[in-house]
C-alpha atoms as a PDB file:
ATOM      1  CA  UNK A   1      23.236 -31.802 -29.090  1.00  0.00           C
ATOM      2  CA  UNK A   2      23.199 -31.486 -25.098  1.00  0.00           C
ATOM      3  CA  UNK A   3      26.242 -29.611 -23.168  1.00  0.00           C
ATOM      4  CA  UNK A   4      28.445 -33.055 -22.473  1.00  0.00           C
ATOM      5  CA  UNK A   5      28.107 -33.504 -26.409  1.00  0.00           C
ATOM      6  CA  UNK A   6      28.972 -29.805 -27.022  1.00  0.00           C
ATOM      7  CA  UNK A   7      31.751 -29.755 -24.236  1.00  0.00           C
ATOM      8  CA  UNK A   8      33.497 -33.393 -25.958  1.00  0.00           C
ATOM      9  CA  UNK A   9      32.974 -31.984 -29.349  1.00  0.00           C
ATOM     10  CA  UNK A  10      34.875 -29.020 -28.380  1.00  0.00           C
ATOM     11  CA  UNK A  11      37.498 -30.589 -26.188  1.00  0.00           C
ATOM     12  CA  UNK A  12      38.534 -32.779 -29.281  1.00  0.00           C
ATOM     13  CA  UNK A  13      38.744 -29.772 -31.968  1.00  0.00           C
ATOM     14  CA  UNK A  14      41.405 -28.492 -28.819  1.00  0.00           C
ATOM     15  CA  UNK A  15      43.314 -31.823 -29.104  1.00  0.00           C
ATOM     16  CA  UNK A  16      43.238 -31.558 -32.918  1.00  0.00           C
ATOM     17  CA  UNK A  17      44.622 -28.249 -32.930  1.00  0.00           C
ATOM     18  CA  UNK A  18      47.281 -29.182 -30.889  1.00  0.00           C
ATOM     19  CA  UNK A  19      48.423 -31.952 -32.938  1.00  0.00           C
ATOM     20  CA  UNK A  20      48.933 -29.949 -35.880  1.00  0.00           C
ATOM     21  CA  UNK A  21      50.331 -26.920 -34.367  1.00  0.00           C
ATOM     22  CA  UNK A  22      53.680 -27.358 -34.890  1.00  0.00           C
ATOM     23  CA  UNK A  23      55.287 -24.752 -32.531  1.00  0.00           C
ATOM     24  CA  UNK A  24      53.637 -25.777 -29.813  1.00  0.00           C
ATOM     25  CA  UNK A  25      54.602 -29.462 -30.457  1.00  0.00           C
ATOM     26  CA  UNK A  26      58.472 -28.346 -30.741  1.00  0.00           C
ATOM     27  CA  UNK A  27      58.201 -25.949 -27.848  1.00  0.00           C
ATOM     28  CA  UNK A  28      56.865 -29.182 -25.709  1.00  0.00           C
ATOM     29  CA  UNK A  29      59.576 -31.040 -26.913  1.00  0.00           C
ATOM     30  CA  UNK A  30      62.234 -28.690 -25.850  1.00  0.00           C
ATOM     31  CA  UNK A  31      61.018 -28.490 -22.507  1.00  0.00           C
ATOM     32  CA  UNK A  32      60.480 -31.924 -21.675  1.00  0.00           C
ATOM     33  CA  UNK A  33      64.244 -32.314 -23.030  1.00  0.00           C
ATOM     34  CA  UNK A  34      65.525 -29.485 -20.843  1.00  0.00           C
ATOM     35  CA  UNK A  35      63.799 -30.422 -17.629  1.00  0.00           C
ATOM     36  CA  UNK A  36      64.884 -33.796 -17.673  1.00  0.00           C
ATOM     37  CA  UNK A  37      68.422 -32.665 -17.095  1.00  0.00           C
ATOM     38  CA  UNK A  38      66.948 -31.505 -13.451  1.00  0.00           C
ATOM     39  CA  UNK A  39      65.317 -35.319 -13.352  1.00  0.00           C
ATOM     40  CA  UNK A  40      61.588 -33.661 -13.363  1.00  0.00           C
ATOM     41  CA  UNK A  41      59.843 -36.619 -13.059  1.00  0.00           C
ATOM     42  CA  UNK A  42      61.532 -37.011  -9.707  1.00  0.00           C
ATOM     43  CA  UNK A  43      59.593 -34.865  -7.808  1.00  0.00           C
ATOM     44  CA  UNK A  44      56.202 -36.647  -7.183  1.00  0.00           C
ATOM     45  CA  UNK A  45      54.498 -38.777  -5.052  1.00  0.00           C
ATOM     46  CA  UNK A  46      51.201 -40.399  -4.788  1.00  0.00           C
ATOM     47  CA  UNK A  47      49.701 -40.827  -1.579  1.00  0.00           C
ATOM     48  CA  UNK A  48      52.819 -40.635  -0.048  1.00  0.00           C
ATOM     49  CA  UNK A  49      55.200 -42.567  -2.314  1.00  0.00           C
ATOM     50  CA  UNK A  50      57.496 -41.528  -4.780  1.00  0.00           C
ATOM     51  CA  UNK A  51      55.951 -42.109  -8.151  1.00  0.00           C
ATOM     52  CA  UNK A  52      58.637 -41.066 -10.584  1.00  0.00           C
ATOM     53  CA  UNK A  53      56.263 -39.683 -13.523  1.00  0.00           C
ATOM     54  CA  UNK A  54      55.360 -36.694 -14.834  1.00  0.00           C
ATOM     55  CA  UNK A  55      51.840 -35.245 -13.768  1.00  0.00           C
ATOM     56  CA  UNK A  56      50.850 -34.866 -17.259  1.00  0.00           C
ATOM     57  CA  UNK A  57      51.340 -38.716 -17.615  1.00  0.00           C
ATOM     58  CA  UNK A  58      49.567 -39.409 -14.250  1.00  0.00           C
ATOM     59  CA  UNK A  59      46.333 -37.502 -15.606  1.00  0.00           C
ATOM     60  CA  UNK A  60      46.445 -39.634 -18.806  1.00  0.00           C
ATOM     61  CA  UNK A  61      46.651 -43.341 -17.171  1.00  0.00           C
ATOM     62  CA  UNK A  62      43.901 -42.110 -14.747  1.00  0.00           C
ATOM     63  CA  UNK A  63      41.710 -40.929 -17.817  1.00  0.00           C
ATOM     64  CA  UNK A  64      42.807 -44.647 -19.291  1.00  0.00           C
ATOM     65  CA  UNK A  65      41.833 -46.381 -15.785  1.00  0.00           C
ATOM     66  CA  UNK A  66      38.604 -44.694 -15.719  1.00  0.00           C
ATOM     67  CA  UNK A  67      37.269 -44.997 -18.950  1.00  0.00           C
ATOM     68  CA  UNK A  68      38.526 -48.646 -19.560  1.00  0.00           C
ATOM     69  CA  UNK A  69      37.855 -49.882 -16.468  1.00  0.00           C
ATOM     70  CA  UNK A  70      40.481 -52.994 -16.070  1.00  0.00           C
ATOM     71  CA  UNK A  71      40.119 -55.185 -13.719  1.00  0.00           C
ATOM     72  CA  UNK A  72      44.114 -56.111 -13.715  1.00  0.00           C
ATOM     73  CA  UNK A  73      46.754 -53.522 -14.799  1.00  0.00           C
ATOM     74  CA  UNK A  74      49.992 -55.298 -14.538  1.00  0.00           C
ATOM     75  CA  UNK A  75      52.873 -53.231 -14.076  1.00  0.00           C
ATOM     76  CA  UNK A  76      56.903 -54.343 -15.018  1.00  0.00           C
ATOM     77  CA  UNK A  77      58.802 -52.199 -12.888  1.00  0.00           C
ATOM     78  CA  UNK A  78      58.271 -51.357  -9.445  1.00  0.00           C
ATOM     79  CA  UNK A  79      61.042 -48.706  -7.983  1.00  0.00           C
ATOM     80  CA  UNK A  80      59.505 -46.778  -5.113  1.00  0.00           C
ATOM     81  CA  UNK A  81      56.014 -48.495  -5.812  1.00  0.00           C
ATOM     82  CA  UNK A  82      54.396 -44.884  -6.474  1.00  0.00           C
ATOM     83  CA  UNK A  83      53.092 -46.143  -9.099  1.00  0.00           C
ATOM     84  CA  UNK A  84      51.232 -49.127  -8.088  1.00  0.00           C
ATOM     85  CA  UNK A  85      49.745 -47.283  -5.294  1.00  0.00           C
ATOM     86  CA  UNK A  86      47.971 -44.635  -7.477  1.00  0.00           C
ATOM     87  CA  UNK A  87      47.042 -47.637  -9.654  1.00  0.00           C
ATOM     88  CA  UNK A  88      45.513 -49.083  -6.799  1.00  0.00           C
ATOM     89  CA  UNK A  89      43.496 -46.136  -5.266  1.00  0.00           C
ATOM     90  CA  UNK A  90      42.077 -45.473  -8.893  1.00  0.00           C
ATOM     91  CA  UNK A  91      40.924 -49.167  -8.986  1.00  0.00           C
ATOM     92  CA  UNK A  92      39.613 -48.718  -5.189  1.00  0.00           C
ATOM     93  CA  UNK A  93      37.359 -45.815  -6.402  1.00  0.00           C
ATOM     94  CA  UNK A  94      36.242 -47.729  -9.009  1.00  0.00           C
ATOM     95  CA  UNK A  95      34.895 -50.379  -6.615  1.00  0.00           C
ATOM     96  CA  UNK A  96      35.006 -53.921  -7.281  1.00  0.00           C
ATOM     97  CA  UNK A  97      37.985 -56.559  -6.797  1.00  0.00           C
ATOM     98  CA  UNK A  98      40.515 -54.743  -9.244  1.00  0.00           C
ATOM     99  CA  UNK A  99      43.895 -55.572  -8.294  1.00  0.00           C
ATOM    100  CA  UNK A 100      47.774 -54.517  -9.405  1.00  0.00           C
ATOM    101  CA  UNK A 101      50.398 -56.781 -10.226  1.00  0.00           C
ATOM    102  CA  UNK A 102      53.773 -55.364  -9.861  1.00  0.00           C
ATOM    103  CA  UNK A 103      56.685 -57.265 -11.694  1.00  0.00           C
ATOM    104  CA  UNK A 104      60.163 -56.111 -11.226  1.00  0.00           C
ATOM    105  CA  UNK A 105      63.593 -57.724 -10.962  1.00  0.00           C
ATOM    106  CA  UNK A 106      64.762 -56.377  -7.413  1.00  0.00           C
ATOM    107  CA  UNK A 107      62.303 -55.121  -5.143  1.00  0.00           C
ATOM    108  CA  UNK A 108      63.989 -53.686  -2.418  1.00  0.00           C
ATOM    109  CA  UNK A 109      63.648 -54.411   1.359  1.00  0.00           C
ATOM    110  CA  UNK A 110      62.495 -51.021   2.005  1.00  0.00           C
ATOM    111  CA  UNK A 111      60.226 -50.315  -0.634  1.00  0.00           C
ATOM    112  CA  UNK A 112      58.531 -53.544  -0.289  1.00  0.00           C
ATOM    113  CA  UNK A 113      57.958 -52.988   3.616  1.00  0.00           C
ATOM    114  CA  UNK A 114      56.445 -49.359   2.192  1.00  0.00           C
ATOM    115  CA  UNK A 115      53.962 -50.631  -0.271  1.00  0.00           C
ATOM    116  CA  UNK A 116      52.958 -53.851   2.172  1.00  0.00           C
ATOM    117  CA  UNK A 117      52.052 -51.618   4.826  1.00  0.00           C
ATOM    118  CA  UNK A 118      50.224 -49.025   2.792  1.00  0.00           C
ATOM    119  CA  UNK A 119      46.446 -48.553   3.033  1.00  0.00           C
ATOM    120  CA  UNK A 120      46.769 -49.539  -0.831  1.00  0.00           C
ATOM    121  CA  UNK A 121      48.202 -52.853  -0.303  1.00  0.00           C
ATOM    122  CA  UNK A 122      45.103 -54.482  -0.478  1.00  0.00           C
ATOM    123  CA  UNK A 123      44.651 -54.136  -4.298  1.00  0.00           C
ATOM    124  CA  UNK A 124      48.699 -54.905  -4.868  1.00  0.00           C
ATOM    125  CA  UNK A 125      50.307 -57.825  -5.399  1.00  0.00           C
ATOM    126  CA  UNK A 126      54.405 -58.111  -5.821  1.00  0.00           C
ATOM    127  CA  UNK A 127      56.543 -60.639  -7.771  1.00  0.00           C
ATOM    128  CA  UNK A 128      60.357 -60.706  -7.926  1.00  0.00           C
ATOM    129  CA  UNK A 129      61.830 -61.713 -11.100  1.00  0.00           C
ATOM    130  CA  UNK A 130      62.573 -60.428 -14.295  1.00  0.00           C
ATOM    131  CA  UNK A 131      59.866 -59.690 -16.312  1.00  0.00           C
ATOM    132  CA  UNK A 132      60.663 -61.766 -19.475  1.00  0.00           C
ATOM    133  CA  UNK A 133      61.654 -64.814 -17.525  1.00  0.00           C
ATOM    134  CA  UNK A 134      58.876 -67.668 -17.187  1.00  0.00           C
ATOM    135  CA  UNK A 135      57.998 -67.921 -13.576  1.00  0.00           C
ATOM    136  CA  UNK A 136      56.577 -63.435 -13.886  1.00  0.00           C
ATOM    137  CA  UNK A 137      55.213 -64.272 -17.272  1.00  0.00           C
ATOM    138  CA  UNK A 138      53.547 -66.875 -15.601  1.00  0.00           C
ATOM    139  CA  UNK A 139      52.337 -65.273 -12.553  1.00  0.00           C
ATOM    140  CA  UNK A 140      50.729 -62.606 -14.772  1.00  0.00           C
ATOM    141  CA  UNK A 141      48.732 -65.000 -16.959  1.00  0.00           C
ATOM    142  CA  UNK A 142      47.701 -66.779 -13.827  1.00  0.00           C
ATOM    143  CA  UNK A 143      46.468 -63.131 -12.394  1.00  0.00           C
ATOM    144  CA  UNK A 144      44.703 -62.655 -16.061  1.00  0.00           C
ATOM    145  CA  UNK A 145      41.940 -65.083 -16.012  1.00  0.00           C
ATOM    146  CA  UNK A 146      39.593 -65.589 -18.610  1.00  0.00           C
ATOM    147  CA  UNK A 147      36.715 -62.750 -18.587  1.00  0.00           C
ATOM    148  CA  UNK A 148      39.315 -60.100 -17.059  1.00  0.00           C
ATOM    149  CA  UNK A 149      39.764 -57.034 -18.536  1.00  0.00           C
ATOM    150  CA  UNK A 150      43.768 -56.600 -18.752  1.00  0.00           C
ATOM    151  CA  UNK A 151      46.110 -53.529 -18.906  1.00  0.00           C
ATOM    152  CA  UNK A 152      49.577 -53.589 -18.520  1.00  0.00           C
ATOM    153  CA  UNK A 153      52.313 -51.194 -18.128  1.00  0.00           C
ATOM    154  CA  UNK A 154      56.139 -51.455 -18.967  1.00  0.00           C
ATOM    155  CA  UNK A 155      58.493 -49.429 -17.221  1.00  0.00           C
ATOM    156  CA  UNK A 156      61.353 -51.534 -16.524  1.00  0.00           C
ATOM    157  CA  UNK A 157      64.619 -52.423 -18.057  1.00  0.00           C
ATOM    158  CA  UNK A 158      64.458 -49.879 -21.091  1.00  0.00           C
ATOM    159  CA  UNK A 159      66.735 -51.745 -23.748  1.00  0.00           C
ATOM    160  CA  UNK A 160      64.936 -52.424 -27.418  1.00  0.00           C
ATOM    161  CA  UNK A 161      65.538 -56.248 -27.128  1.00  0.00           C
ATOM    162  CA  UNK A 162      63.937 -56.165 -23.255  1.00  0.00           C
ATOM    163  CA  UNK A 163      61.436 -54.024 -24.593  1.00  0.00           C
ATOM    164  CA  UNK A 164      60.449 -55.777 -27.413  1.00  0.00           C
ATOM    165  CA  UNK A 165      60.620 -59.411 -25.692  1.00  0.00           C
ATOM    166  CA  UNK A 166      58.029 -57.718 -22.910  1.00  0.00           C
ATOM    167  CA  UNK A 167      55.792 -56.852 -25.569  1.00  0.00           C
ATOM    168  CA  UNK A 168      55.628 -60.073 -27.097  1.00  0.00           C
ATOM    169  CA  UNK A 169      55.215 -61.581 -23.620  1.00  0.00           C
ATOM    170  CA  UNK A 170      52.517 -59.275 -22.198  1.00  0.00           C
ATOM    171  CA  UNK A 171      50.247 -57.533 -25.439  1.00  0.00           C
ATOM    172  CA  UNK A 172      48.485 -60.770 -25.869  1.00  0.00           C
ATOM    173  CA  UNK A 173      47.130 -60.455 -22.246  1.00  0.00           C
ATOM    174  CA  UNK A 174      45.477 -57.039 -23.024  1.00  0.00           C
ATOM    175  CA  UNK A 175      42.025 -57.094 -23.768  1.00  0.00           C
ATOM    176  CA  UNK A 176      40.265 -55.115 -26.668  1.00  0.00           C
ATOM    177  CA  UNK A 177      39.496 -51.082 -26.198  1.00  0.00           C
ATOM    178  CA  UNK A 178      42.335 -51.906 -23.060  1.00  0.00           C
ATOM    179  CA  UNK A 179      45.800 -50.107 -23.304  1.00  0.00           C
ATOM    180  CA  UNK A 180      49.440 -50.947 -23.301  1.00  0.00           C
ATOM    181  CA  UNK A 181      51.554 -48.433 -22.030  1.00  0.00           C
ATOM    182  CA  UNK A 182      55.490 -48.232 -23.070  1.00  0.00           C
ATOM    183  CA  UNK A 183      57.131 -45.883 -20.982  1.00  0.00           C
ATOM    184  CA  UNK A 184      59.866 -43.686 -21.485  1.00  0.00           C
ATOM    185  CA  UNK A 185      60.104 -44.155 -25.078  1.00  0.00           C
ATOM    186  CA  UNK A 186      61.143 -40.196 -24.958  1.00  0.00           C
ATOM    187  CA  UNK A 187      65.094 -41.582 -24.871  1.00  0.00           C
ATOM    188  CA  UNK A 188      65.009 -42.214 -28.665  1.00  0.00           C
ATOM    189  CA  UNK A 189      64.147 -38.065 -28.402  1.00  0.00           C
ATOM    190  CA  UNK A 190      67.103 -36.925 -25.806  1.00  0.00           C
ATOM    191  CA  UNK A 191      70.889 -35.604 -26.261  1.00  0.00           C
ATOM    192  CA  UNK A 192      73.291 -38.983 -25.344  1.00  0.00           C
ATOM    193  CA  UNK A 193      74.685 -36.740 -22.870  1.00  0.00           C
ATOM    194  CA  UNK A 194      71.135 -37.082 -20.660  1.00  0.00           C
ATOM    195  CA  UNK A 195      71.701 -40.546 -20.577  1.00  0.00           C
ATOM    196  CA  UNK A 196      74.454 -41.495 -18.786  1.00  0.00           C
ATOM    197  CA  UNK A 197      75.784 -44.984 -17.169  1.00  0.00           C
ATOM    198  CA  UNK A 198      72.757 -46.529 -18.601  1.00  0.00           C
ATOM    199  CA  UNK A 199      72.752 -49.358 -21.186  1.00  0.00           C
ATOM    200  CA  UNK A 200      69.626 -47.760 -23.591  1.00  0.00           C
ATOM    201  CA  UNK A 201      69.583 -44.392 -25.153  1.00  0.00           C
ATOM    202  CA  UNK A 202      69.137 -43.051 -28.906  1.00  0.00           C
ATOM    203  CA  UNK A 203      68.609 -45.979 -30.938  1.00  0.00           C
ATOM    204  CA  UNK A 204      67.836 -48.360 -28.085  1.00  0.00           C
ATOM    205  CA  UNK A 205      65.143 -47.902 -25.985  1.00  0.00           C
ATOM    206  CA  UNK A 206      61.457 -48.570 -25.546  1.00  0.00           C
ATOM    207  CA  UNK A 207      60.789 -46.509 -28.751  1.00  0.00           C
ATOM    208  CA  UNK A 208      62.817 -48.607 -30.947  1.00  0.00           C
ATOM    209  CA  UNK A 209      61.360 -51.340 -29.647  1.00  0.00           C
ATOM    210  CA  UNK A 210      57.881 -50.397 -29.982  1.00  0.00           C
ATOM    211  CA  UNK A 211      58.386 -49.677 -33.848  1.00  0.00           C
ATOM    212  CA  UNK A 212      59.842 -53.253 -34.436  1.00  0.00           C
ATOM    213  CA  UNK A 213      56.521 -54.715 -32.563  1.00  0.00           C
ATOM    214  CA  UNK A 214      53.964 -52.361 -34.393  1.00  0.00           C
ATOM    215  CA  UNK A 215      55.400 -54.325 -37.940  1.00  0.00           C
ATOM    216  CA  UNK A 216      54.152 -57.337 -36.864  1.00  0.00           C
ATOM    217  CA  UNK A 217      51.395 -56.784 -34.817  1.00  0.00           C
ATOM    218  CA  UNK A 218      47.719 -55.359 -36.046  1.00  0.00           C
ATOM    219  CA  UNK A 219      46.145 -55.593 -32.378  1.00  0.00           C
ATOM    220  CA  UNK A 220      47.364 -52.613 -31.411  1.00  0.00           C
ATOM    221  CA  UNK A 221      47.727 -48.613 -32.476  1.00  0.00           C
ATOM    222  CA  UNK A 222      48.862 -45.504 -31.447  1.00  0.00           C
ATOM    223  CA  UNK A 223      47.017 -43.433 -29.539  1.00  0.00           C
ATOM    224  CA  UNK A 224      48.125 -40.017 -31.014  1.00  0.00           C
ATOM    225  CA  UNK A 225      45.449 -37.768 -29.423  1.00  0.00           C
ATOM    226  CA  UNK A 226      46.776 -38.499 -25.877  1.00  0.00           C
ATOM    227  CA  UNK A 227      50.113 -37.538 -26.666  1.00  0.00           C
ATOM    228  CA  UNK A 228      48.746 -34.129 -28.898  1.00  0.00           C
ATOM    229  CA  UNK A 229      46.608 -33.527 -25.791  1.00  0.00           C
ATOM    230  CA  UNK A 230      49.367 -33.465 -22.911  1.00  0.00           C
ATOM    231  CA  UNK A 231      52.398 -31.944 -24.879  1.00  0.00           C
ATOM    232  CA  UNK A 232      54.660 -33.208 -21.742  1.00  0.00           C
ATOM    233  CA  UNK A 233      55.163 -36.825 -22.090  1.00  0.00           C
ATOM    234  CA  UNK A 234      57.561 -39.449 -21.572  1.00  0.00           C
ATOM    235  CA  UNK A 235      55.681 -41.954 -23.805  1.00  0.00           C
ATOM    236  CA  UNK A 236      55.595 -40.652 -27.257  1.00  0.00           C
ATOM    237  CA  UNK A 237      54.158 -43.436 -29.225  1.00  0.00           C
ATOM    238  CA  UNK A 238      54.081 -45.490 -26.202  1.00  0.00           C
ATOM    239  CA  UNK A 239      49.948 -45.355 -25.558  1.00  0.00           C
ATOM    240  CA  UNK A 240      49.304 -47.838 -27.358  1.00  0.00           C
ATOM    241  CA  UNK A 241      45.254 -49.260 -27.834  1.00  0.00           C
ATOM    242  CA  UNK A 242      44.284 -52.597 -28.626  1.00  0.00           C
ATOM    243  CA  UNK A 243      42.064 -52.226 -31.224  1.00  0.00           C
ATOM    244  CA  UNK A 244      41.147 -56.624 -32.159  1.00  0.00           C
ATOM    245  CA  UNK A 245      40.397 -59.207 -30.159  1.00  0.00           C
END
């Protein structure tokens, strides 16, 4: 065994001891919930735009990014556009014509003029609609052309039924050993009283949602070992892997 065989082997029996260590999954927990009254995942930006995410998060889609190596990741939900930028600049590393499709329902004036004019914008393309209605659906399937390799983000309206209709829109466009990322699916996890004015919380939200696809779907799985691996998440049970063509 050489030393990047050693060093996997023993960054995996970490990961495993993490999973079962059931303190330090609780304590993780009860952070993430506490911290989220102060809107943590406020606080960051990527290359210059706000990214709302939580670092921990950020290191695991760039680990995804890397190792997959998609040439679309298609994003529902755009806010600030943090996000698509650091999508972006990982793809631009990467080299090749790897590009970012961000779907989202109101892309505003100023945010739009942000990402356009950002050295980023190159790899970014923007659609305004909502993302279970036919004309984004359609725009994404146009941008995932036969022999791409597809990953796709949802981080938009947060409702089980939206959810649940984006993931029967968007999984089939993933491609195998590609991911599908559900994002805050942490809401089915928080107090009611965190979640205020909003139309999801306990019970309905992204989580929810994601159980209801899993039932009916054998495509994709759960990737545990991110979520034992970065304690702080907002996507518990939301990495999900397609495992079948």
């Amino acid at each position: 065994m050489n030393e990047i065989e050693r060093f996997a082997q023993e960054v995996a029996a970490n990961i495993k001891g993490l999973g079962e260590d059931r303190d330090v999954q609780a304590l993780s927990r009860i952070w993430i919930r506490e911290v989220t009254r102060h809107k943590y995942g406020y606080n960051f930006s990527w290359l210059g735009r706000p990214i709302i995410q939580t670092p921990q998060d950020m290191i695991a889609l760039q680990e995804i990014v890397w190792r997959t190596r998609p040439d679309l990741i298609i994003e529902t939900g755009v806010a600030h556009g943090g996000s698509l930028i650091f999508y972006a600049s990982l793809l631009e590393l990467m080299g090749g014509d790897g590009v970012v499709l961000g779907i989202d329902i109101d892309i505003r004036a100023h945010n739009r003029a942000e990402i356009e004019k950002h050295a980023m914008a190159k790899r970014i393309r923007l659609f305004e609609g909502s993302s279970v209605d036919a004309p984004a659906v359609a725009e994404a399937r146009k941008h995932a052309a036969a022999g791409k390799r597809v990953m796709v983000v949802l981080d938009s309206d947060h409702t089980r039924d939206h959810v649940l209709k984006e993931l029967e829109l968007y999984a089939p466009l993933v491609t195998k050993d590609c991911y599908l990322v559900v994002f805050d699916t942490l809401l089915d996890d928080l107090p009611a009283d965190l979640i205020e004015n909003r139309p999801w919380g306990p019970g309905n939200n992204p989580k929810t949602a994601v159980r209801e696809f899993l039932k009916h779907s054998n495509r994709f799985a759960i990737d545990q070992d991110i979520e034992h691996k970065l304690l702080i998440t907002v996507a518990p049970g939301g990495y999900l892997k397609c495992v079948k063509d």
